[in-house]
Each structure stands twice: as structure tokens, then as C-alpha cells.
N, C-alpha and C. Protein backbone atom coordinates (compact mmCIF):
# COMPACT_ATOMS: atom_id res chain seq x y z
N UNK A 1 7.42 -5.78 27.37
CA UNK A 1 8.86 -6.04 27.20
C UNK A 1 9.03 -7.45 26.67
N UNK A 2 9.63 -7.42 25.64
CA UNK A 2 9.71 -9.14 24.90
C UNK A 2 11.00 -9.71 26.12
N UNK A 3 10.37 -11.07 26.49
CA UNK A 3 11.27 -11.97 26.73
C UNK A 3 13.12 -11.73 26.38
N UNK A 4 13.54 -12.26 26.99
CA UNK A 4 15.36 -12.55 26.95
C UNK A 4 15.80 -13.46 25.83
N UNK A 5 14.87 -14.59 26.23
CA UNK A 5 15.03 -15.57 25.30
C UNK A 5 14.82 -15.53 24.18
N UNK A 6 13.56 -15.20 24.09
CA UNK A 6 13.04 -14.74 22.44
C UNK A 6 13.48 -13.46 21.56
N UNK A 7 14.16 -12.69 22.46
CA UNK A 7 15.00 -11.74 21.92
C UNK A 7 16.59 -12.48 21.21
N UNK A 8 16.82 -13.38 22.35
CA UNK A 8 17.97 -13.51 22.11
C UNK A 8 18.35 -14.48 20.74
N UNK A 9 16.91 -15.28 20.70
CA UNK A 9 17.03 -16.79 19.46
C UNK A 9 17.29 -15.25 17.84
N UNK A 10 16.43 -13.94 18.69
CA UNK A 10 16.15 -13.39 17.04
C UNK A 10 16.91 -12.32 16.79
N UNK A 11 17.87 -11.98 18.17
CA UNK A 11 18.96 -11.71 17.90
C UNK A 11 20.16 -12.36 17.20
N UNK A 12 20.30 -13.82 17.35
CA UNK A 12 21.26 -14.66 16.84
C UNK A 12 20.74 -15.14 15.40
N UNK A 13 19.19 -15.18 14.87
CA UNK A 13 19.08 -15.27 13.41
C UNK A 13 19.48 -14.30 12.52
N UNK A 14 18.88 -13.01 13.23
CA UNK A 14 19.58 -11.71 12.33
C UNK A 14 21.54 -11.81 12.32
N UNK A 15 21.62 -11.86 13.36
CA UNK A 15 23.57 -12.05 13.34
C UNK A 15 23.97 -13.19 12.03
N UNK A 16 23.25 -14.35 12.46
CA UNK A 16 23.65 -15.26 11.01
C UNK A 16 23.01 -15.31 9.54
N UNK A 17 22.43 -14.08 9.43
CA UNK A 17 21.83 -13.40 8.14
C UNK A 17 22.90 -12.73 7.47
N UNK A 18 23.49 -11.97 8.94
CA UNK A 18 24.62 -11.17 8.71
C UNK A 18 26.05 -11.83 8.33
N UNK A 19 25.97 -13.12 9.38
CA UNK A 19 27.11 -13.76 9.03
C UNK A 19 28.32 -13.12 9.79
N UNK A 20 27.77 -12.87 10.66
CA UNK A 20 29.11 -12.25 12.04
C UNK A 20 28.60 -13.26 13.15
N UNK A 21 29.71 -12.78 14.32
CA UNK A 21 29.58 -13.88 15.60
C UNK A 21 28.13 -13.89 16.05
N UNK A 22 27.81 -14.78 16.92
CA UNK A 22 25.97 -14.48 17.58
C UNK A 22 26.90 -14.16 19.09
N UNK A 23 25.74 -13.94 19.77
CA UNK A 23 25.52 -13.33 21.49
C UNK A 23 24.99 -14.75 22.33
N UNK A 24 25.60 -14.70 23.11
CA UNK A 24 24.75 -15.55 24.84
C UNK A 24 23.92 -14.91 25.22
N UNK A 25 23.80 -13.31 25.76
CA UNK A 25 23.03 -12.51 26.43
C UNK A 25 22.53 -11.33 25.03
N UNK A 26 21.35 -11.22 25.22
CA UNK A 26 21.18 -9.70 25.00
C UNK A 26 21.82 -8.54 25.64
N UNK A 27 22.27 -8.80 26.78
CA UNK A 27 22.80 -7.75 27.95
C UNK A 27 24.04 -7.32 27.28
N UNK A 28 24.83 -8.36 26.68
CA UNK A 28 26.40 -8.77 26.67
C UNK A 28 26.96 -7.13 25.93
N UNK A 29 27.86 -6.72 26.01
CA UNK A 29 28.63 -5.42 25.47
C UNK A 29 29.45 -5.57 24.00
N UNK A 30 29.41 -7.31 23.43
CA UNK A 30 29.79 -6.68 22.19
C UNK A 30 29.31 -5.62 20.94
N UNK A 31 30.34 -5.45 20.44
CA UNK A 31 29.53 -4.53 18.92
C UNK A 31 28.34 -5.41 18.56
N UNK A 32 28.06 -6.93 18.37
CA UNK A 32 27.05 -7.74 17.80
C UNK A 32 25.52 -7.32 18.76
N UNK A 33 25.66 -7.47 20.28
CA UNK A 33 24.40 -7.46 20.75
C UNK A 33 24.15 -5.91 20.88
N UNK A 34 25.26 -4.94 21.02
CA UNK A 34 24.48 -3.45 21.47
C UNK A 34 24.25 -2.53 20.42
N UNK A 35 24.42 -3.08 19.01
CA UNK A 35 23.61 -2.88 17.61
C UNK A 35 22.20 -3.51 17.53
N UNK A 36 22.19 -4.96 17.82
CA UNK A 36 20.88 -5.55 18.40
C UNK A 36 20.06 -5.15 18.59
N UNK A 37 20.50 -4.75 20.01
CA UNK A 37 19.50 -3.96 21.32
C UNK A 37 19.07 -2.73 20.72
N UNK A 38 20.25 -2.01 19.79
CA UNK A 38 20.24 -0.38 19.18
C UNK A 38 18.89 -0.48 18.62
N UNK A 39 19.04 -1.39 17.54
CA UNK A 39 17.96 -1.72 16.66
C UNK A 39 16.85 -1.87 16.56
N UNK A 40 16.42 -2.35 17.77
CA UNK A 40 15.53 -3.79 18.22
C UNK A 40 13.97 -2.81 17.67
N UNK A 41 14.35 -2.43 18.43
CA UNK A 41 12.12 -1.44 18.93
C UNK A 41 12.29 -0.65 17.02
N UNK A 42 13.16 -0.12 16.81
CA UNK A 42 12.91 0.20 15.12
C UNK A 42 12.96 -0.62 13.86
N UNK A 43 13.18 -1.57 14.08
CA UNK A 43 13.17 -2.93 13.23
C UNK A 43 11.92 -3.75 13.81
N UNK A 44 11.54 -3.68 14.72
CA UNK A 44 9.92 -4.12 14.99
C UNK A 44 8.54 -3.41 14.43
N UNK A 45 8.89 -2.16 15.15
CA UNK A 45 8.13 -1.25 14.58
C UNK A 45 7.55 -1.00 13.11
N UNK A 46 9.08 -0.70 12.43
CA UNK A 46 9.08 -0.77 10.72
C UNK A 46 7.98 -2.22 10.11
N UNK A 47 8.97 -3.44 10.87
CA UNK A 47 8.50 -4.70 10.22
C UNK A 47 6.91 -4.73 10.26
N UNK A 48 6.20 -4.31 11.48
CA UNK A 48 4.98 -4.60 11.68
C UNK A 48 4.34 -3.53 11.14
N UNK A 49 4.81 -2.35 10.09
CA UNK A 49 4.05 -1.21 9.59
C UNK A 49 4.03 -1.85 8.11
N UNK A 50 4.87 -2.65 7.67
CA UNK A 50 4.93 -3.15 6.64
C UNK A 50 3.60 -4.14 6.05
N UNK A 51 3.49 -4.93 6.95
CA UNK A 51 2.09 -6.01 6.72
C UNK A 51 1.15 -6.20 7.95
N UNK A 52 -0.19 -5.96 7.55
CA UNK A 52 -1.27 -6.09 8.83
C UNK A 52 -0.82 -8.01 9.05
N UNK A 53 0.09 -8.34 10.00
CA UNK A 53 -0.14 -9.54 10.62
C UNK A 53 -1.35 -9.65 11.36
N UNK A 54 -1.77 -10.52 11.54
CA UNK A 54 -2.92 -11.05 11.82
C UNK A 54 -3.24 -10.52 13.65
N UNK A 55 -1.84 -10.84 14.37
CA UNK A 55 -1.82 -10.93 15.84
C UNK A 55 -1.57 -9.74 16.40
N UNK A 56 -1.32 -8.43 15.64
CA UNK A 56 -1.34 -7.08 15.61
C UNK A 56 -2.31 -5.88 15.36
N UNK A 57 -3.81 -6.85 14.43
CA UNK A 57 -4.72 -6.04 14.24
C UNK A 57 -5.53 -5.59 15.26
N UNK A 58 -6.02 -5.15 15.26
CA UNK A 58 -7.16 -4.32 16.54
C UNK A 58 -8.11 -3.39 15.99
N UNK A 59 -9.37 -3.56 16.07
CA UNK A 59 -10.31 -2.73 15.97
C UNK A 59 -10.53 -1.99 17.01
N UNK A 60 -10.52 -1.03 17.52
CA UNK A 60 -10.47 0.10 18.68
C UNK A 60 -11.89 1.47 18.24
N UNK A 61 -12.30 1.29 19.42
CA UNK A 61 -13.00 2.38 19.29
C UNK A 61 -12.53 4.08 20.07
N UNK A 62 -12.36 4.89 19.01
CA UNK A 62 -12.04 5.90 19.29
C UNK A 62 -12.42 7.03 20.01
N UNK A 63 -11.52 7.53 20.40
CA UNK A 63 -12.25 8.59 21.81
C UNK A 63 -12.21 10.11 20.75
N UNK A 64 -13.41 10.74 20.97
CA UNK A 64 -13.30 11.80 20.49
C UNK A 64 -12.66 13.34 20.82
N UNK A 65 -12.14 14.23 20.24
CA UNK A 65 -11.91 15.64 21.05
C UNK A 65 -12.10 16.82 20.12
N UNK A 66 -12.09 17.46 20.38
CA UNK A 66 -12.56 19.15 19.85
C UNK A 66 -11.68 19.24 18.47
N UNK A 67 -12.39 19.40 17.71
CA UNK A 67 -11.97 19.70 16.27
C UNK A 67 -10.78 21.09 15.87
N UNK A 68 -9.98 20.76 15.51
CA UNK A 68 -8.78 22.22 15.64
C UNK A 68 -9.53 23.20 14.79
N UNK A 69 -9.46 24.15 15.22
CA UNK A 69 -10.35 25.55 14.85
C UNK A 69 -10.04 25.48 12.92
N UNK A 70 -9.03 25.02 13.02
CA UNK A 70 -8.08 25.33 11.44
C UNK A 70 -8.96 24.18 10.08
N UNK A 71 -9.39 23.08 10.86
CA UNK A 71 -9.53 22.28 10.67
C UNK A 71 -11.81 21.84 10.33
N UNK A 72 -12.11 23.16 11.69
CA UNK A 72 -13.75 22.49 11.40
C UNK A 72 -14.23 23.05 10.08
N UNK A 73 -14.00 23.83 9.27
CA UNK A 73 -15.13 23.73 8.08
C UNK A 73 -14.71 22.74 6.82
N UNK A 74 -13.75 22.05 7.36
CA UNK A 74 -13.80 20.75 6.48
C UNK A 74 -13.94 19.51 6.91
N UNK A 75 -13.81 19.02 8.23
CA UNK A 75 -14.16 17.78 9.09
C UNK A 75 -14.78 17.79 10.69
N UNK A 76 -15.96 17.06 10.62
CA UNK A 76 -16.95 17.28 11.64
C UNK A 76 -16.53 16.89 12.48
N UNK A 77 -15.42 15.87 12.83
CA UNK A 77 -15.23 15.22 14.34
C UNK A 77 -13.91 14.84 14.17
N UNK A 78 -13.31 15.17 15.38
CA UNK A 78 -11.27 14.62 15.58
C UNK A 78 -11.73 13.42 16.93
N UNK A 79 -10.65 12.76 16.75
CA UNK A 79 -10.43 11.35 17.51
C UNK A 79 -9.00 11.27 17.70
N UNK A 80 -8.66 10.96 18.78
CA UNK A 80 -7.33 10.64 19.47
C UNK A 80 -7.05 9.42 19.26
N UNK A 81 -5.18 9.33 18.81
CA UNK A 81 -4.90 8.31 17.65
C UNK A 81 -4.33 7.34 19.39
N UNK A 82 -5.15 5.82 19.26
CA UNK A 82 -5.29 5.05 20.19
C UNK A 82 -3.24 5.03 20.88
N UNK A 83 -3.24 5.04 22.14
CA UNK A 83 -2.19 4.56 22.77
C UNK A 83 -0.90 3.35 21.60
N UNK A 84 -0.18 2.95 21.59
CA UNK A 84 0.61 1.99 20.88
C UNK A 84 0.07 1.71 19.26
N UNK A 85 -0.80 3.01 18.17
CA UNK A 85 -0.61 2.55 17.14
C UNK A 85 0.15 2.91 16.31
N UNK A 86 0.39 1.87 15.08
CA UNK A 86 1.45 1.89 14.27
C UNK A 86 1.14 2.24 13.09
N UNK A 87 -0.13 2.04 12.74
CA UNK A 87 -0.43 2.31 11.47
C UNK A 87 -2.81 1.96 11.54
N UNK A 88 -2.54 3.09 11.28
CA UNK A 88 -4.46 3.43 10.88
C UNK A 88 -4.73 2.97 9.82
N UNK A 89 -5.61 1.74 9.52
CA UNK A 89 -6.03 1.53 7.97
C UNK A 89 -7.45 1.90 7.54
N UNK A 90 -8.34 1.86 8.62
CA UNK A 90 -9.39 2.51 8.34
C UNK A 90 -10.15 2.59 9.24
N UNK A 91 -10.87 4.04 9.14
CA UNK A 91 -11.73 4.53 10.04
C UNK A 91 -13.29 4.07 9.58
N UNK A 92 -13.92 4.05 10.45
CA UNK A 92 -15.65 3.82 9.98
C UNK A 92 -16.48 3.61 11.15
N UNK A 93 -17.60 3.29 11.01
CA UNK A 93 -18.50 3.15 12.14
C UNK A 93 -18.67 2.07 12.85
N UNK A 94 -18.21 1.04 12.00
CA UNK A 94 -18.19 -0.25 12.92
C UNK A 94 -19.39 -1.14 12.87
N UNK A 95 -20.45 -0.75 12.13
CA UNK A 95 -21.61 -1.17 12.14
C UNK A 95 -22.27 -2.10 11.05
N UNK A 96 -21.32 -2.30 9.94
CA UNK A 96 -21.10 -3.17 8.82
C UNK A 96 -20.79 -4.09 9.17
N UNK A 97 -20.84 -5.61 8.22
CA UNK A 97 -20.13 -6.85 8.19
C UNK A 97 -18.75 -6.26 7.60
N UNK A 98 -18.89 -5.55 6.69
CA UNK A 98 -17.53 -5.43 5.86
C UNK A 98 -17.59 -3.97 5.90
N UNK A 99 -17.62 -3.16 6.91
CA UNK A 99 -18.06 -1.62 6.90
C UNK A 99 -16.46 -1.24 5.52
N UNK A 100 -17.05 -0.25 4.99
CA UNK A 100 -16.14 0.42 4.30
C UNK A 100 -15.68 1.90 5.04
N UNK A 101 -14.03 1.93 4.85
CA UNK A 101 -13.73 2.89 5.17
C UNK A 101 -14.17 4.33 4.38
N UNK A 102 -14.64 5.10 5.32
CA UNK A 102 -14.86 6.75 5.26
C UNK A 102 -13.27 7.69 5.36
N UNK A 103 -13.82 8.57 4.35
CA UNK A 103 -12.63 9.40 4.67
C UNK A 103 -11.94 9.84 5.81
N UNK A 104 -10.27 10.31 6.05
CA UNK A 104 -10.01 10.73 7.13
C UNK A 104 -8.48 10.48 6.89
N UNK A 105 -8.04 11.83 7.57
CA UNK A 105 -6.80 12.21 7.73
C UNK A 105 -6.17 12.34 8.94
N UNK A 106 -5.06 12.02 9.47
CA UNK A 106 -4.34 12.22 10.40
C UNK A 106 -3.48 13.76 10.39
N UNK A 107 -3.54 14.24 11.82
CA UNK A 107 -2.93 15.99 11.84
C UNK A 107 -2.03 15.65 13.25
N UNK A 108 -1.30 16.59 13.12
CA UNK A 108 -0.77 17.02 14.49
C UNK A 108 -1.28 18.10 15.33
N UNK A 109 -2.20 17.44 16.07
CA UNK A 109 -2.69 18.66 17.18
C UNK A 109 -2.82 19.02 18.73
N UNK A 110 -2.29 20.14 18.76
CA UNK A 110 -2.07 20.20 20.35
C UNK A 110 -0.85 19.39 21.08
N UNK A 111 0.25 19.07 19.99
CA UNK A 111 1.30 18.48 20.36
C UNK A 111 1.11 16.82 20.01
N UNK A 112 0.23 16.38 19.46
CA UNK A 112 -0.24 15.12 19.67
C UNK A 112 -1.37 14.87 17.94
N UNK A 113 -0.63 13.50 17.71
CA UNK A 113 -1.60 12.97 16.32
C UNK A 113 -2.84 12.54 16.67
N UNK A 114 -3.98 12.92 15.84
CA UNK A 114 -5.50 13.07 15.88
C UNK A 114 -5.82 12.67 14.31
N UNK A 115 -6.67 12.03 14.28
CA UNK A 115 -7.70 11.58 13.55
C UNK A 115 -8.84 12.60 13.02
N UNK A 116 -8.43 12.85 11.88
CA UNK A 116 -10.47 13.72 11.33
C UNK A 116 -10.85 12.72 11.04
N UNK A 117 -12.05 13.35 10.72
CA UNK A 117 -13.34 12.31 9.79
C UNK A 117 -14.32 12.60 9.84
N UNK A 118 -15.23 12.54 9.04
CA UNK A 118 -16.95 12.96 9.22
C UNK A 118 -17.82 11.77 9.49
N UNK A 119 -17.03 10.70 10.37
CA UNK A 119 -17.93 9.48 10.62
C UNK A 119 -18.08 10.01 12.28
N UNK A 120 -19.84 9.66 12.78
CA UNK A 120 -19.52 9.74 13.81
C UNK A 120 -19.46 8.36 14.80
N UNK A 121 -18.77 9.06 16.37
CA UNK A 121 -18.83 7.75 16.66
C UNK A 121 -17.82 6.57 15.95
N UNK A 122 -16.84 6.84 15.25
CA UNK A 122 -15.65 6.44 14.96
C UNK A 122 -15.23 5.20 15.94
N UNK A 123 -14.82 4.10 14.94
CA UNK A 123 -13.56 3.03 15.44
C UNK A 123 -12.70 2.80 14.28
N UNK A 124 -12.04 2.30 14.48
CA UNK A 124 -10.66 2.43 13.64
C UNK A 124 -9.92 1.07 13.42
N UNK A 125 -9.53 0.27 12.43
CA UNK A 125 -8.99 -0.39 12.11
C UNK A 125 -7.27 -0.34 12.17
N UNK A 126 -6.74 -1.04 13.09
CA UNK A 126 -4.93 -0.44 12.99
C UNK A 126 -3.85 -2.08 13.27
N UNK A 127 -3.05 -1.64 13.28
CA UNK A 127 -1.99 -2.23 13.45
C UNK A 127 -1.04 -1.64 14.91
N UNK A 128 -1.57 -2.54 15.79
CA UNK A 128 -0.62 -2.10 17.09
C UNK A 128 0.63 -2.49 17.33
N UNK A 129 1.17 -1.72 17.96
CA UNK A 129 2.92 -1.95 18.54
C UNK A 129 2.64 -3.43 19.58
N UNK A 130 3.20 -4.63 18.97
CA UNK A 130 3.63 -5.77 19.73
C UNK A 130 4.67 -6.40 20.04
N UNK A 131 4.93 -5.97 21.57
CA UNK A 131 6.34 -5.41 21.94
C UNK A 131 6.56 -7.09 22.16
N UNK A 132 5.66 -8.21 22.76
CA UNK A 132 5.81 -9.29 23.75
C UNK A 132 6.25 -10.47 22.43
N UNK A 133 7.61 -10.90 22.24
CA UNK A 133 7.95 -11.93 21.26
C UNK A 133 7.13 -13.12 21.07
N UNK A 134 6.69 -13.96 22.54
CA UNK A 134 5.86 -14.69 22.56
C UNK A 134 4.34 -14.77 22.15
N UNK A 135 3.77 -13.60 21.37
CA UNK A 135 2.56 -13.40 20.80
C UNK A 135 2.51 -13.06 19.09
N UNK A 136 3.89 -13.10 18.76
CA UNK A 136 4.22 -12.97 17.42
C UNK A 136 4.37 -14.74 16.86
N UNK A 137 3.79 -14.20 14.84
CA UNK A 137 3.86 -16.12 14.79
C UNK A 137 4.93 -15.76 14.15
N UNK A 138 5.12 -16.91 13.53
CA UNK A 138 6.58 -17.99 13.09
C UNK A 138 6.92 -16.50 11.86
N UNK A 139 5.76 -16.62 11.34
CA UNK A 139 6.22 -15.71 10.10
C UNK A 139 6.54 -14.54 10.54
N UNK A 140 5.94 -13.74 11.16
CA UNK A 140 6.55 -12.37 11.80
C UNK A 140 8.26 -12.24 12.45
N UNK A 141 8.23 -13.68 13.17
CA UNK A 141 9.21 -13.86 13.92
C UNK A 141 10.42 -13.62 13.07
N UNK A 142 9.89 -14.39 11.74
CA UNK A 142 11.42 -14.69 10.66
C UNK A 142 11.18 -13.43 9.89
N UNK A 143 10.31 -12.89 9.92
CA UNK A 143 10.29 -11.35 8.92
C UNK A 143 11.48 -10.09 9.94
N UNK A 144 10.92 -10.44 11.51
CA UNK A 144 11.61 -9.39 12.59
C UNK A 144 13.23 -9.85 12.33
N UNK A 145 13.77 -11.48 12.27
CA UNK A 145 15.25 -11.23 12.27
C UNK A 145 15.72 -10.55 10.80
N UNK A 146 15.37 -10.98 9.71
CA UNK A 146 15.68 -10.40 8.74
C UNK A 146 15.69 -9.10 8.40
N UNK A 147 14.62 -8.53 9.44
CA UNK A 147 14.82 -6.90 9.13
C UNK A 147 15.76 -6.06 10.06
N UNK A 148 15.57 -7.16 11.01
CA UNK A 148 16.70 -6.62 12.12
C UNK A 148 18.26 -6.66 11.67
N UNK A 149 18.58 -7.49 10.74
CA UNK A 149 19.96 -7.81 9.96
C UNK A 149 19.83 -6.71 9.08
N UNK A 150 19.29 -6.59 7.97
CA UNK A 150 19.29 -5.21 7.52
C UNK A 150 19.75 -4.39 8.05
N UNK A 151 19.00 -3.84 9.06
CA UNK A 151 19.53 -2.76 9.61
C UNK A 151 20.70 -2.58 10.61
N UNK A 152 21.40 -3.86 10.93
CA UNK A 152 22.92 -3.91 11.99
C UNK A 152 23.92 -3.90 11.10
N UNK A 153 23.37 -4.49 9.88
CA UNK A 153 24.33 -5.29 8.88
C UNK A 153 25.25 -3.82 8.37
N UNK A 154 24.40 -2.21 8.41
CA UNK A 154 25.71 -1.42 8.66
C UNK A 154 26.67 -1.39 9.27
N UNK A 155 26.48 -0.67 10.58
CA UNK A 155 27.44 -0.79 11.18
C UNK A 155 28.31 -1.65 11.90
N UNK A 156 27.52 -3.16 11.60
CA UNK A 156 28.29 -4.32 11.30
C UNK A 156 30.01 -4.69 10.36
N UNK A 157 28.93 -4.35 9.55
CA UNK A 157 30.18 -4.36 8.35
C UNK A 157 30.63 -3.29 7.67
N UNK A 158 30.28 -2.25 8.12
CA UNK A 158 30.78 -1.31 7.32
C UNK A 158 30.47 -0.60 6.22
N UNK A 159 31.88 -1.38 5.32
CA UNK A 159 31.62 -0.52 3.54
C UNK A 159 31.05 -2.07 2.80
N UNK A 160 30.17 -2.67 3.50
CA UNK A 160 29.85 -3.82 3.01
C UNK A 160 28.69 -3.84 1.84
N UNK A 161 28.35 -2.67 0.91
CA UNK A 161 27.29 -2.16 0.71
C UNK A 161 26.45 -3.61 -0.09
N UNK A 162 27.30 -4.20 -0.78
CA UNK A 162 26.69 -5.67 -1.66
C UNK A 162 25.50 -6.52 -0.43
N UNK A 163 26.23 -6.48 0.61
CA UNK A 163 26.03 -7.75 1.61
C UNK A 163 24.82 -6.82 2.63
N UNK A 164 24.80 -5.77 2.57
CA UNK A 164 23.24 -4.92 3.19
C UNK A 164 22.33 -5.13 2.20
N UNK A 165 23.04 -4.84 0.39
CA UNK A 165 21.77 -4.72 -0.39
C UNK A 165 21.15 -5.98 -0.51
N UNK A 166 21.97 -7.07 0.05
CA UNK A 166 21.10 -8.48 0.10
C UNK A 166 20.45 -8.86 1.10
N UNK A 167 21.12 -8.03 2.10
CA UNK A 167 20.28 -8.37 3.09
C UNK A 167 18.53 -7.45 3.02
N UNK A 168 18.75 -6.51 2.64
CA UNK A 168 17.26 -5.54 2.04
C UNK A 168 16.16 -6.35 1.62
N UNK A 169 17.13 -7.24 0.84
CA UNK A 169 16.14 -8.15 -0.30
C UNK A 169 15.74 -9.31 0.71
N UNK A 170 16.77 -9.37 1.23
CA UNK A 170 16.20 -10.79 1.54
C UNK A 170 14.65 -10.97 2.60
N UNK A 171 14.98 -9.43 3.52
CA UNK A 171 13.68 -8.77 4.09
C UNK A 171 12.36 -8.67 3.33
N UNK A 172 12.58 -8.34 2.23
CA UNK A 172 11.29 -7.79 1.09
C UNK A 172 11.07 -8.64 0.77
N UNK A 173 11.66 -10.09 0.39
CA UNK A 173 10.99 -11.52 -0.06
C UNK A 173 10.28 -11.70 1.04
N UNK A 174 10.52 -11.71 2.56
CA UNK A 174 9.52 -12.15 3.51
C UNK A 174 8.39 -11.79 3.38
N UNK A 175 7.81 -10.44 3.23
CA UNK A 175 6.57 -9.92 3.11
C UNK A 175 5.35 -11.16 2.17
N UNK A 176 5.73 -10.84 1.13
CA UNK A 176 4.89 -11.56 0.13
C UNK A 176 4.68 -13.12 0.73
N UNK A 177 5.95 -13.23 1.41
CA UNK A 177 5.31 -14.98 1.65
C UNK A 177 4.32 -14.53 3.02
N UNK A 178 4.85 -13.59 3.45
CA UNK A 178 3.84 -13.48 5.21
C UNK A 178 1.94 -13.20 4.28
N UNK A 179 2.71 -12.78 3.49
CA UNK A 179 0.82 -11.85 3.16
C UNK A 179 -0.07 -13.31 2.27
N UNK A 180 0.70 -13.91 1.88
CA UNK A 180 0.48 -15.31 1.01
C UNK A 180 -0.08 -16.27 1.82
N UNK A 181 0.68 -16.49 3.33
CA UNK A 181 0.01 -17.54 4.40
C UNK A 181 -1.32 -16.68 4.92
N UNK A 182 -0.52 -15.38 5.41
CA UNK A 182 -1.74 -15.13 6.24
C UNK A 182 -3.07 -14.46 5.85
N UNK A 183 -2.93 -14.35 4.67
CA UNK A 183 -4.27 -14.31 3.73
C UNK A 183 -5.36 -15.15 4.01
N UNK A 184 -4.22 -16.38 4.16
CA UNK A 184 -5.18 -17.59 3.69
C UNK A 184 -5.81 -18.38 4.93
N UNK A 185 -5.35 -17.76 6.30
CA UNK A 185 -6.39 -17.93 7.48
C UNK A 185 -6.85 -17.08 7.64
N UNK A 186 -7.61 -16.10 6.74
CA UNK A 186 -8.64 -15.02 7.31
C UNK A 186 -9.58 -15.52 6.23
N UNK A 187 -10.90 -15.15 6.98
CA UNK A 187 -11.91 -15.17 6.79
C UNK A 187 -12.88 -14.64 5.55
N UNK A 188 -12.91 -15.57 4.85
CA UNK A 188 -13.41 -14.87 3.12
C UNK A 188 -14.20 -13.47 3.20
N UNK A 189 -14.12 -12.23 2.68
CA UNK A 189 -14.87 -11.51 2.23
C UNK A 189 -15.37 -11.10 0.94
N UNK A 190 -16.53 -10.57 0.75
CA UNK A 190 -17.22 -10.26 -0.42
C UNK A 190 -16.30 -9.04 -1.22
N UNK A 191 -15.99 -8.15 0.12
CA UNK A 191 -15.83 -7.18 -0.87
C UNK A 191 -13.84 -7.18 -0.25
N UNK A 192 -12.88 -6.12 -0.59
CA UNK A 192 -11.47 -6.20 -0.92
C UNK A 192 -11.58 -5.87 1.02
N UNK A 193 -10.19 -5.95 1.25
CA UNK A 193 -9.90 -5.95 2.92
C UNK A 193 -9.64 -4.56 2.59
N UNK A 194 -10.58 -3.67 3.81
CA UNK A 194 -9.63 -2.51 3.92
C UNK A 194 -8.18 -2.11 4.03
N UNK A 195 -7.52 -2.85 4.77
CA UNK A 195 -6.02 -2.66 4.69
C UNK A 195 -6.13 -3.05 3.07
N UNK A 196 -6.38 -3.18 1.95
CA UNK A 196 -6.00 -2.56 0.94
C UNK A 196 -6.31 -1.60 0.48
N UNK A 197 -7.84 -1.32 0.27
CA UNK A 197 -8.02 0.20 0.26
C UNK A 197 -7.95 1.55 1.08
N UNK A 198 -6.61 1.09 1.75
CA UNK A 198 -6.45 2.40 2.75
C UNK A 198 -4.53 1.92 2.45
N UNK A 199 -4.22 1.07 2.23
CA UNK A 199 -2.82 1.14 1.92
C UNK A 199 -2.20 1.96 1.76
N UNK A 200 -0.80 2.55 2.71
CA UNK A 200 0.01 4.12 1.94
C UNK A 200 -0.53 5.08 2.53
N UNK A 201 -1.95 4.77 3.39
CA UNK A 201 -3.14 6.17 3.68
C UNK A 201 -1.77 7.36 4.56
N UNK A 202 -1.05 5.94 5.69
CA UNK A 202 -0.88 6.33 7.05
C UNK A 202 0.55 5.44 7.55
């Protein structure tokens, strides 16, 4: 559960993106904070499916389960898609410096999303749900109010359609600067980052 506080500083940046009143409380009952609150977990979610931030990645090793009958004469092994992820960029064995991702598709099975693949022994490269504000950096932080304005800035304003489509933009300029810094504290590789060659996969 993110903090009060840190909800509340990025509740009041998105409001003055918007350019309507800000909030004291997250709790509080105006139209400004219970669009906020409406918002909050789908404007996180989205933002952090958008760019592998750095403080969201996780390499996880995957638990395996019975291959859907529909499914075995084209993929040798299913894996259960880890607790809180947001986005799978690549599956592989884990056993590389720069392992390259192996094929693999995500299904719905047995009520529940699963992982194929013909790697065995599977871990997975992802992007997890990071609910706690205080573990997000500066750049995420200012990417989350801006996307969070986007999306209040409807039923904020209405028939305001000019003043959403800027606010859209003004979201989509964040990316490129987030991927521009945080490029540039990771660790050189030889060959391209999987989160690019799995981009769009998932």
C-alpha cells in the first residue's frame, strides 16, 4: 500500500497538470481526490507497463505446471505467470551473461495466465506491480503524476478534449526522457537488452 503522503504530493502534481484545485487528504470526498483514488492502481499499472524502470525489474524463477492438453504438441513446458506481474519480457534459462530470450507465449489456462515455452527450467524477465511510492525514483514518480492527470483530466473537465490531448502528450514526452536516464545507469551489454527484443511480446 503506497504511503498517504506520497500519494498525496502525486496526487496534487497530477491535479496541477490538470490545473484544478489540489487535496489535503487522499481520504477527502471531493470530485479532485475520489477521481485520484479512482485512478490511482490503473495509472500505475499502465505507467509501469510502459517502460522497464529499473526498480520494477525482477528476474523470477518460474514454477512449472502441466501443459494444457490443447497446447502439448507444440510447447514442452507451461509455467505459472509469477504473483504481481505486469509485463513478461523474456523467458530463458538463466544461465547466460546476456542469456537470449527463447520463444514463448502467454494462454489462459484453467482460469489463470500461464507461460509456454520449450526452455526448461524457465526464469523470466518482468516488470512487477510496485504498489510502495517510496521505492519508485524521481523519474517514475513524475511519469505516475502525469499519467495520472491524463486520465482524471476527463472527468475532471469534461468536454475539455484540447486540455486531455495535452495532457496525453505531455505523459508520452516522459517516457523517452525516463528510458534516456535510465539507460544510462545500467550496465553496458554486448548484445541489445531483451526488453527490446521482446517489446509488444506481452
Amino acid at each position: 500500500m503506497a504511503s498517504t503522503s506520497g500519494k498525496l504530493d502525486i496526487y496534487n502534481m497530477a491535479l496541477g497538470f490538470v490545473g484544478t484545485r489540489t487535496v489535503a487528504s487522499p481520504n477527502e470526498r471531493t470530485p479532485e481526490a475520489v477521481q485520484c483514488e479512482l485512478y490511482w492502481d490503473a495509472a500505475r499499472r499502465s505507467a509501469l507497463r510502459d517502460y522497464p524502470y529499473s526498480f520494477s525489474q525482477r528476474r523470477v524463477q518460474l514454477a512449472q505446471k502441466v501443459v494444457p492438453e490443447v497446447y502439448a504438441g507444440q510447447w514442452r513446458f507451461c509455467y505459472g505467470v509469477p504473483d504481481g506481474t505486469l509485463k513478461i519480457h523474456a523467458v530463458h534459462d538463466g544461465r547466460e551473461r546476456t542469456p537470449l530470450p527463447g520463444p514463448w507465449k502467454t494462454v489462459n489456462a484453467d482460469g489463470g495466465m500461464a507461460i509456454l515455452s520449450n526452455v526448461h527450467e524457465a526464469v523470466a524477465d518482468v516488470t512487477m506491480d510496485v504498489e510502495e511510492v517510496s521505492l519508485w525514483d524521481e523519474l517514475f514518480v513524475m511519469a505516475m503524476a502525469r499519467k495520472l492527470a491524463s486520465l482524471i483530466a476527463v472527468p475532471l473537465l469534461k468536454n475539455n478534449s484540447a486540455k486531455v490531448q495535452e495532457l496525453v502528450q505531455l505523459y508520452q514526452m516522459a517516457i523517452p526522457q525516463a528510458e534516456g536516464q535510465d539507460a544510462s545507469e545500467r550496465e553496458s551489454r554486448p548484445q541489445p537488452d531483451s526488453w527490446l527484443l521482446a517489446r509488444g511480446t506481452w
